[in-house]
PDB file of N, CA and C in Angstrom:
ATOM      1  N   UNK A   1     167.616  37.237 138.352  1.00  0.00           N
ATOM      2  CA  UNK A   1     168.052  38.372 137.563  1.00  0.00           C
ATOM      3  C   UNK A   1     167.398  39.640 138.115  1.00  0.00           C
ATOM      4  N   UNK A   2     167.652  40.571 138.234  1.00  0.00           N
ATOM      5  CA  UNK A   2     167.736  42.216 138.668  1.00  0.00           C
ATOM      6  C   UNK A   2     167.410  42.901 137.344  1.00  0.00           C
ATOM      7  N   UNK A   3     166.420  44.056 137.866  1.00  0.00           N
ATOM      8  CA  UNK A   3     166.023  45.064 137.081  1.00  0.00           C
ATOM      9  C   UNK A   3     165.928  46.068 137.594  1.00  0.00           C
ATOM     10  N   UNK A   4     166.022  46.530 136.478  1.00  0.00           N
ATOM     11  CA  UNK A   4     166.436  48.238 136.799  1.00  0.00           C
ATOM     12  C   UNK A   4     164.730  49.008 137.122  1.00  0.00           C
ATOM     13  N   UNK A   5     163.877  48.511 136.021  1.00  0.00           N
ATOM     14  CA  UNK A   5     162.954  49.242 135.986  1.00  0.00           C
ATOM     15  C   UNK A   5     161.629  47.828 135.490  1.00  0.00           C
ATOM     16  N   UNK A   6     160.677  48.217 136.125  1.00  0.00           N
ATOM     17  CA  UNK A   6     159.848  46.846 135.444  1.00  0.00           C
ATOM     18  C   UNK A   6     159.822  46.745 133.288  1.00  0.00           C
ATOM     19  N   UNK A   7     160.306  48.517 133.584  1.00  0.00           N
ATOM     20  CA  UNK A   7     160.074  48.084 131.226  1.00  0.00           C
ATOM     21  C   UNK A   7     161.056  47.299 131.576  1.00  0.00           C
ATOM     22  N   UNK A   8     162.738  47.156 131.764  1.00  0.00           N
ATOM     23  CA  UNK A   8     163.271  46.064 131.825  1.00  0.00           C
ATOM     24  C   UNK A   8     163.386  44.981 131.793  1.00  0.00           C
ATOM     25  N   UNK A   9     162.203  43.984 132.550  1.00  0.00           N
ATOM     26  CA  UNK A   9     161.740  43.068 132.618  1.00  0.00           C
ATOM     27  C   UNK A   9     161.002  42.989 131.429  1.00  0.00           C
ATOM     28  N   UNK A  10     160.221  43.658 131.230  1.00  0.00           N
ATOM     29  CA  UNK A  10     158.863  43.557 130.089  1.00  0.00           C
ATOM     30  C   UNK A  10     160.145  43.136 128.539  1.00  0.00           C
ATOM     31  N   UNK A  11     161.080  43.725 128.660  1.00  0.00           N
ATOM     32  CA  UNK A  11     161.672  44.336 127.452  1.00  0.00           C
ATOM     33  C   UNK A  11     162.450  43.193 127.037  1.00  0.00           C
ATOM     34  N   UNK A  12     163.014  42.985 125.860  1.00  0.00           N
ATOM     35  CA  UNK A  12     164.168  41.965 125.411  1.00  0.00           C
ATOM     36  C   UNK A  12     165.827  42.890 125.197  1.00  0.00           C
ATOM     37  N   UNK A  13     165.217  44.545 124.831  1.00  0.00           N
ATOM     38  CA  UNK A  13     166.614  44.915 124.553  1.00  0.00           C
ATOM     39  C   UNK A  13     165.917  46.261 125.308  1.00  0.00           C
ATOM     40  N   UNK A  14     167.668  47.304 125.749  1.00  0.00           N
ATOM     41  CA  UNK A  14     167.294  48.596 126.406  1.00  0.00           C
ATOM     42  C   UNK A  14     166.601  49.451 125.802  1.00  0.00           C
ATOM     43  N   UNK A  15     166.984  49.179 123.888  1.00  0.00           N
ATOM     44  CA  UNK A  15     165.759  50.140 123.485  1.00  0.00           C
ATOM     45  C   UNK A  15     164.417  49.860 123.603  1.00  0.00           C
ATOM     46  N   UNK A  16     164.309  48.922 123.135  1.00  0.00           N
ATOM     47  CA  UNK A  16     162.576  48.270 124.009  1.00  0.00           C
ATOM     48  C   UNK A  16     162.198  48.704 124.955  1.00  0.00           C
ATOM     49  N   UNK A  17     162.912  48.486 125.967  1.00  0.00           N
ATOM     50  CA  UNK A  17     163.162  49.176 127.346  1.00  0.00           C
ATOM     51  C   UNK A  17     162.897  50.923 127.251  1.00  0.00           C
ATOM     52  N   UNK A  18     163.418  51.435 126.077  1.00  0.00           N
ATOM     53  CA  UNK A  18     163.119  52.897 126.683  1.00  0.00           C
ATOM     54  C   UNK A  18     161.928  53.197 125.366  1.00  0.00           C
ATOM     55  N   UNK A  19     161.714  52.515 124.783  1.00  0.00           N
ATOM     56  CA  UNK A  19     160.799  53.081 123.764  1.00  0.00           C
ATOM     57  C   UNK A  19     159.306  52.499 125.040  1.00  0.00           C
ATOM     58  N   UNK A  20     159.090  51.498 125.132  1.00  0.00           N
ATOM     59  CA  UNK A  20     157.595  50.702 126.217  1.00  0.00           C
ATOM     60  C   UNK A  20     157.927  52.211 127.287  1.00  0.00           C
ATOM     61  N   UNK A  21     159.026  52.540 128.114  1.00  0.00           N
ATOM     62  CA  UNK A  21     158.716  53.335 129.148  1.00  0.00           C
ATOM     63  C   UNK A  21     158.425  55.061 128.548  1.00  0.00           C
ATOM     64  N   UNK A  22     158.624  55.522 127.475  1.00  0.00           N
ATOM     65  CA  UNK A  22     158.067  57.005 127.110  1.00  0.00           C
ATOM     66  C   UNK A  22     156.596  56.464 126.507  1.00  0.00           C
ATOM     67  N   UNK A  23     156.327  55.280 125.573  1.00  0.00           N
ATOM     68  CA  UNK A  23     154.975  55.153 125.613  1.00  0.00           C
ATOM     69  C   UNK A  23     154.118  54.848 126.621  1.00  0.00           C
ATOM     70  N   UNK A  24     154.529  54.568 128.163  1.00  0.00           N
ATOM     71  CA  UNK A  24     153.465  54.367 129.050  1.00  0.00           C
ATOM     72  C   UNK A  24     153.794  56.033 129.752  1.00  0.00           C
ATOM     73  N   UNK A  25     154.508  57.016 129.364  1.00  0.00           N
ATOM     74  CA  UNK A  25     154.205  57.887 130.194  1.00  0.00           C
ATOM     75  C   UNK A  25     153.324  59.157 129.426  1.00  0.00           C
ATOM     76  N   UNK A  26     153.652  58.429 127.874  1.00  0.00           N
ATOM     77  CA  UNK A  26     152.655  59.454 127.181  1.00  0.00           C
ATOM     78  C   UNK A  26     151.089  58.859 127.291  1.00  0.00           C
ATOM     79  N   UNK A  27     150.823  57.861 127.352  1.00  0.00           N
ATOM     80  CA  UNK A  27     149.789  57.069 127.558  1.00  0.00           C
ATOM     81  C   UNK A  27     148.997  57.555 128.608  1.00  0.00           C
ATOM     82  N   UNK A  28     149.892  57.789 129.965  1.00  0.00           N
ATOM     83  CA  UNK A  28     149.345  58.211 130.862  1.00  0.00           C
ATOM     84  C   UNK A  28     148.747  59.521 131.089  1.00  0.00           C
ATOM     85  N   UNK A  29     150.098  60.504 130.338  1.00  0.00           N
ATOM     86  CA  UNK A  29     149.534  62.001 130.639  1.00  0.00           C
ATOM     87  C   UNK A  29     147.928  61.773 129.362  1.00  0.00           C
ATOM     88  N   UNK A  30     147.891  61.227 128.226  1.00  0.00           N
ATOM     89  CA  UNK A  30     146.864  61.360 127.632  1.00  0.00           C
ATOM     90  C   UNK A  30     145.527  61.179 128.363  1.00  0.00           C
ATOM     91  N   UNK A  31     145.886  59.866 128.684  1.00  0.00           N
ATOM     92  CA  UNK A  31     144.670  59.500 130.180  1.00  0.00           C
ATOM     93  C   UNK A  31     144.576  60.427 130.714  1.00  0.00           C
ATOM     94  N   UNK A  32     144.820  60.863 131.627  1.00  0.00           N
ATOM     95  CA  UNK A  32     144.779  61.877 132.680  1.00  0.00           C
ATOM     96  C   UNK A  32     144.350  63.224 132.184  1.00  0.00           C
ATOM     97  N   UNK A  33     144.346  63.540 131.055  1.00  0.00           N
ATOM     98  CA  UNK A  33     143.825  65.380 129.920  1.00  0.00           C
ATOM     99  C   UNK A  33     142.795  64.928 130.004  1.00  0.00           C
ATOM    100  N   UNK A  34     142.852  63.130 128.946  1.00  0.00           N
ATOM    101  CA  UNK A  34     141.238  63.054 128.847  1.00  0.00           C
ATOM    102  C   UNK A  34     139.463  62.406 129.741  1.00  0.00           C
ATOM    103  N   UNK A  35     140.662  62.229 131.182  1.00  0.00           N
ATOM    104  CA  UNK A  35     139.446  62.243 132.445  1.00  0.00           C
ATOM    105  C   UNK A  35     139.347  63.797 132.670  1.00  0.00           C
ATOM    106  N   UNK A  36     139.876  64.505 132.299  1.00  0.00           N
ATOM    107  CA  UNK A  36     140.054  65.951 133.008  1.00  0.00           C
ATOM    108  C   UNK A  36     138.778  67.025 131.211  1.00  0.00           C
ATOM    109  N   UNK A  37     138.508  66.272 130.641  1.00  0.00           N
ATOM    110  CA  UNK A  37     137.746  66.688 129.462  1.00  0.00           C
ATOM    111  C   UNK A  37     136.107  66.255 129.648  1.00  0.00           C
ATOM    112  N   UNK A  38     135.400  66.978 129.250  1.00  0.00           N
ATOM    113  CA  UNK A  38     134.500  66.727 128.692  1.00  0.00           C
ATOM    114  C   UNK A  38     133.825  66.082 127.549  1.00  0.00           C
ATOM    115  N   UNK A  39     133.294  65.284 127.469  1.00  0.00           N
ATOM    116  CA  UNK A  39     132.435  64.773 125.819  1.00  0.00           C
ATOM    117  C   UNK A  39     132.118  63.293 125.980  1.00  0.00           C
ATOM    118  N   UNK A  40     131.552  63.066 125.452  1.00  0.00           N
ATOM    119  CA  UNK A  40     131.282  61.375 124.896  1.00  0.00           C
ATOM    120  C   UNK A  40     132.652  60.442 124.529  1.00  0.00           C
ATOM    121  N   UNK A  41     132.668  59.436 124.461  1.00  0.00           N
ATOM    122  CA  UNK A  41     133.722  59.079 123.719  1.00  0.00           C
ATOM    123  C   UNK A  41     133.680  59.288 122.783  1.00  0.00           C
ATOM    124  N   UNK A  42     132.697  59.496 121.714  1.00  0.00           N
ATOM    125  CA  UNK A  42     132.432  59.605 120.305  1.00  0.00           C
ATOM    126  C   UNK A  42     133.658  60.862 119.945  1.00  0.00           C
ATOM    127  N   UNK A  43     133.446  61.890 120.997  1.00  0.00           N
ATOM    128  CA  UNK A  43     133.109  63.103 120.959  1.00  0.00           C
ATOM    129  C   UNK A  43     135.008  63.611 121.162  1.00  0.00           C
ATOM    130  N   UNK A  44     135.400  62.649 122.015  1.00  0.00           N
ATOM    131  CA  UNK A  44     136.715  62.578 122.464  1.00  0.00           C
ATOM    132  C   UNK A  44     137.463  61.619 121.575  1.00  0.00           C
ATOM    133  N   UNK A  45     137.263  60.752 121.354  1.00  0.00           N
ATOM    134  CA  UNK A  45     137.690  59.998 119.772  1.00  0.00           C
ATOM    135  C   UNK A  45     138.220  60.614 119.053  1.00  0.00           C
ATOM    136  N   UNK A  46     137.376  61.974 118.284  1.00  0.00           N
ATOM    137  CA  UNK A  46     137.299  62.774 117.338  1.00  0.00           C
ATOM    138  C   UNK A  46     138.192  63.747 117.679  1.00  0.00           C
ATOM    139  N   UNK A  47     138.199  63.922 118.736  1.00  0.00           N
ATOM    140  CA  UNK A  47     139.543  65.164 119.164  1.00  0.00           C
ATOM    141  C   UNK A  47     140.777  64.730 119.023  1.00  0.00           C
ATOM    142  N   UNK A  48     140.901  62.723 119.448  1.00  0.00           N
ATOM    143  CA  UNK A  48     142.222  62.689 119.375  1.00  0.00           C
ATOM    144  C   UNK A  48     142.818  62.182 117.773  1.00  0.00           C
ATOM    145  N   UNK A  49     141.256  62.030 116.832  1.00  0.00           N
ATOM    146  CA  UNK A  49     141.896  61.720 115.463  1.00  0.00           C
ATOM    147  C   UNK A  49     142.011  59.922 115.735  1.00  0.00           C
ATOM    148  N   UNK A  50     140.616  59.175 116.510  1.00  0.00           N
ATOM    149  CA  UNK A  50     140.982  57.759 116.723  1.00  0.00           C
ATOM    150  C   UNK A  50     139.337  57.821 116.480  1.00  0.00           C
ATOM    151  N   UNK A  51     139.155  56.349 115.674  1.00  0.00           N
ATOM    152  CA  UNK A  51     138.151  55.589 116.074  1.00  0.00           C
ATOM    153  C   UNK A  51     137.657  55.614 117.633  1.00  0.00           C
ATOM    154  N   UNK A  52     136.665  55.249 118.056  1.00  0.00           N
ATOM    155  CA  UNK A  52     135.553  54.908 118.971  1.00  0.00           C
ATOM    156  C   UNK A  52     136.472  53.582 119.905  1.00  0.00           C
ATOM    157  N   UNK A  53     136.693  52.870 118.842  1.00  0.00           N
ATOM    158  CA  UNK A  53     136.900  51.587 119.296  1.00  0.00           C
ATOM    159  C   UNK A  53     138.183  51.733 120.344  1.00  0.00           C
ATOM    160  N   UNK A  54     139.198  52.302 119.002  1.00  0.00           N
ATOM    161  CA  UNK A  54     140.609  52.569 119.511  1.00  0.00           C
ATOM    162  C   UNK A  54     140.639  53.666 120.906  1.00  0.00           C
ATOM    163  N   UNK A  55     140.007  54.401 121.143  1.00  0.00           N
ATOM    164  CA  UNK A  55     140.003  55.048 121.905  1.00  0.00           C
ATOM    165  C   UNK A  55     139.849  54.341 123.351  1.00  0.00           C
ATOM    166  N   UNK A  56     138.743  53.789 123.279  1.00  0.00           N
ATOM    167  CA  UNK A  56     138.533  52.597 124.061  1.00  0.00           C
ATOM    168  C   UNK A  56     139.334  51.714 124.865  1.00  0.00           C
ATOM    169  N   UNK A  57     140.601  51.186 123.448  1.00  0.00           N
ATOM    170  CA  UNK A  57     141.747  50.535 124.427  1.00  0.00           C
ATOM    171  C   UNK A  57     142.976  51.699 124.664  1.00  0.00           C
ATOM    172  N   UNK A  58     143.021  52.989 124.730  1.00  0.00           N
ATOM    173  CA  UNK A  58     143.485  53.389 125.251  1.00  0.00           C
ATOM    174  C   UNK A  58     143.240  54.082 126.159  1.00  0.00           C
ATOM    175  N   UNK A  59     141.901  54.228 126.864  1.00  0.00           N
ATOM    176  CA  UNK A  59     141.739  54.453 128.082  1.00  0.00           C
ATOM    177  C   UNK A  59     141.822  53.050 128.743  1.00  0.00           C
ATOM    178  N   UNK A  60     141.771  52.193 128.085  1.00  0.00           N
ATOM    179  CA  UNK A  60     142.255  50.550 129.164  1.00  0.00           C
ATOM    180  C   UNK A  60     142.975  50.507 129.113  1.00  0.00           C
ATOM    181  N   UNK A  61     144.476  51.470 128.831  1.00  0.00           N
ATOM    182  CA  UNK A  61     145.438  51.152 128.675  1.00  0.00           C
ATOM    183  C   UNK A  61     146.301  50.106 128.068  1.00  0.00           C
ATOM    184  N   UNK A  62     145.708  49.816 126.371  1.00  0.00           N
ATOM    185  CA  UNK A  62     146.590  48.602 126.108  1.00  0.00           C
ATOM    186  C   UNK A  62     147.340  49.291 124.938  1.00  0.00           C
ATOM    187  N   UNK A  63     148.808  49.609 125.693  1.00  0.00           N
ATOM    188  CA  UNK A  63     149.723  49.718 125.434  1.00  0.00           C
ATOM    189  C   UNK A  63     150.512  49.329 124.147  1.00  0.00           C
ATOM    190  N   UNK A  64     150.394  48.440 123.902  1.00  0.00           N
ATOM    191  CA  UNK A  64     150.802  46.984 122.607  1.00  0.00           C
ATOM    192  C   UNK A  64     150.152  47.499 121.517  1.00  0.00           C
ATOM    193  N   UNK A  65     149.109  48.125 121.643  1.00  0.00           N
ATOM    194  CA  UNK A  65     148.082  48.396 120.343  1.00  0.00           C
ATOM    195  C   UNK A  65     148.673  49.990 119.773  1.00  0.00           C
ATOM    196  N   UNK A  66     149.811  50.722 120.845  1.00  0.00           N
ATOM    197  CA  UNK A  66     150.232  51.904 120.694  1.00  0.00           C
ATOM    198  C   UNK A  66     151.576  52.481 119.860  1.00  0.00           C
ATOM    199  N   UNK A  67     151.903  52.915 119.158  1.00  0.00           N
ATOM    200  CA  UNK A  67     153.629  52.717 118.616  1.00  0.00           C
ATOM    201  C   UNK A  67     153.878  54.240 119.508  1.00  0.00           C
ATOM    202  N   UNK A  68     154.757  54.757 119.715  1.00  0.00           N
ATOM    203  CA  UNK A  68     155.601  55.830 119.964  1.00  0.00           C
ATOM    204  C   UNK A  68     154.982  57.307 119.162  1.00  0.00           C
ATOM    205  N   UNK A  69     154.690  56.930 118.132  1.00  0.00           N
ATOM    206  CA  UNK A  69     154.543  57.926 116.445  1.00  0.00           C
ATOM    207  C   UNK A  69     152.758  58.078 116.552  1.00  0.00           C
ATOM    208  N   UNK A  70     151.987  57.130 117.250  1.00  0.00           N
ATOM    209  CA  UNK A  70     150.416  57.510 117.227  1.00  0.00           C
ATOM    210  C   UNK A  70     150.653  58.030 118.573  1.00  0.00           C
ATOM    211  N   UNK A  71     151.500  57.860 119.598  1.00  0.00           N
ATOM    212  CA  UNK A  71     150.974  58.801 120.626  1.00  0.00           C
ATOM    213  C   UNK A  71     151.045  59.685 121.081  1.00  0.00           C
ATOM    214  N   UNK A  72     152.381  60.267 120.178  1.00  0.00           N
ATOM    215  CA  UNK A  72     152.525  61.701 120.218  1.00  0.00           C
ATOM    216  C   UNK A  72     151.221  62.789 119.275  1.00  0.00           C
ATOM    217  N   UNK A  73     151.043  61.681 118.107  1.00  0.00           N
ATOM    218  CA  UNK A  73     150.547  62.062 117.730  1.00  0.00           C
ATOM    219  C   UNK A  73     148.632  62.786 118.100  1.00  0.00           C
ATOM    220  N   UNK A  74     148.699  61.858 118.994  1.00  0.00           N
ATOM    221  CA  UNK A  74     147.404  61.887 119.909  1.00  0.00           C
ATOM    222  C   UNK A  74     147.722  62.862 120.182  1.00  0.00           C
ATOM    223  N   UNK A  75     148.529  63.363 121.526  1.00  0.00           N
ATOM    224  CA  UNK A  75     148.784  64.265 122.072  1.00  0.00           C
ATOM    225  C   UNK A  75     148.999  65.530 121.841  1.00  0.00           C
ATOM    226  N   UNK A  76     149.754  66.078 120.385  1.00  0.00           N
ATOM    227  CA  UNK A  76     149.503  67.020 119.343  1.00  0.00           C
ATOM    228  C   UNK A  76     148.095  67.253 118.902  1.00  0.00           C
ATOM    229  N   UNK A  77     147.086  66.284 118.640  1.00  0.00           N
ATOM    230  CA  UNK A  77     145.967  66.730 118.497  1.00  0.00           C
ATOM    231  C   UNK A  77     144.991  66.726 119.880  1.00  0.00           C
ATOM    232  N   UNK A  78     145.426  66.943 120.575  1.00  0.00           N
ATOM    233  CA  UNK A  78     145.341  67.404 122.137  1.00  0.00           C
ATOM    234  C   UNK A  78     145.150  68.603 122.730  1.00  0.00           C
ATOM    235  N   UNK A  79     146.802  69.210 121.640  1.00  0.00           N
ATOM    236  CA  UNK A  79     146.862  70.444 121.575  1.00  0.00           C
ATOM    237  C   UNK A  79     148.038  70.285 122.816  1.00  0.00           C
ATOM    238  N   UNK A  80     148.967  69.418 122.408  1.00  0.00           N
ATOM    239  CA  UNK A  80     150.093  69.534 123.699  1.00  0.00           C
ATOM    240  C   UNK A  80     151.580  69.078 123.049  1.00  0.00           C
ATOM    241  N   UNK A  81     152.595  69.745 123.444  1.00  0.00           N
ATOM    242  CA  UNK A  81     153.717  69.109 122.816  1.00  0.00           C
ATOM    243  C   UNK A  81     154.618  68.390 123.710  1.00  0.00           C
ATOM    244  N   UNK A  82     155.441  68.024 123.091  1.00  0.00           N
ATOM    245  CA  UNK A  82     156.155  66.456 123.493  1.00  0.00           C
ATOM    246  C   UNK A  82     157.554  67.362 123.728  1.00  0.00           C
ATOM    247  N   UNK A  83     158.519  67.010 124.860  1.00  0.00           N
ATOM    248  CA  UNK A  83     159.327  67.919 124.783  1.00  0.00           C
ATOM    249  C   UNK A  83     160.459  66.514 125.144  1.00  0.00           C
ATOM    250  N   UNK A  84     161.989  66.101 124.888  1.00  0.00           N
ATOM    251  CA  UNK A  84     162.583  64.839 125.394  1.00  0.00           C
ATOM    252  C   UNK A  84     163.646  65.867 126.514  1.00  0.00           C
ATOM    253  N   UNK A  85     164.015  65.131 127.312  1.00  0.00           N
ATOM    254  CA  UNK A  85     165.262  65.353 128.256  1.00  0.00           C
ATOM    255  C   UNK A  85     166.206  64.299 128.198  1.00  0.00           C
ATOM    256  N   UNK A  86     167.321  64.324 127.552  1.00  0.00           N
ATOM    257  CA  UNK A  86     168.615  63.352 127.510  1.00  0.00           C
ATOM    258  C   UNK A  86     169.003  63.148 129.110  1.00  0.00           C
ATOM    259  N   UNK A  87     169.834  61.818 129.380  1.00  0.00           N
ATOM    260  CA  UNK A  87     169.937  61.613 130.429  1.00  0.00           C
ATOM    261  C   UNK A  87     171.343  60.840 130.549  1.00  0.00           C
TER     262      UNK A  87
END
């Protein structure tokens, strides 16, 4: 079987498919602000409105622990907005 995109594979249906691929790209830009920040984790936790812990698996990137709705939400308390492009 052929895929389009590895969420594809990961996914059972296309929305699966496109909801897993905007949460690994918000995931990522979050990563990437918050190597580019200063603070503790404590300190960076608190900025994004997450536990210590949680913060934790999202710089390990675990994805699964993320819905769509906390990671924008991260990202708003970031101080960044979410903009979509139809395709």
């Amino acid at each position: 079987m052929k895929f389009h995109s590895v969420f594809d594979a990961l996914a059972d249906t296309p929305a699966q498919s496109a909801n897993l691929k905007l949460r690994a790209e918000l995931l990522a830009h979050i990563q990437d602000t918050l190597a580019d920040m200063d603070g503790t984790q404590a300190e960076l936790a608190c900025v994004c409105g997450l536990t210590q812990p949680r913060l934790n698996d999202l710089l390990q990137g675990k994805i699964s622990k993320f819905s769509l709705d906390a990671l924008v939400n991260i990202n708003a308390n970031l101080g960044m907005e979410v903009g979509l492009v139809f395709a």
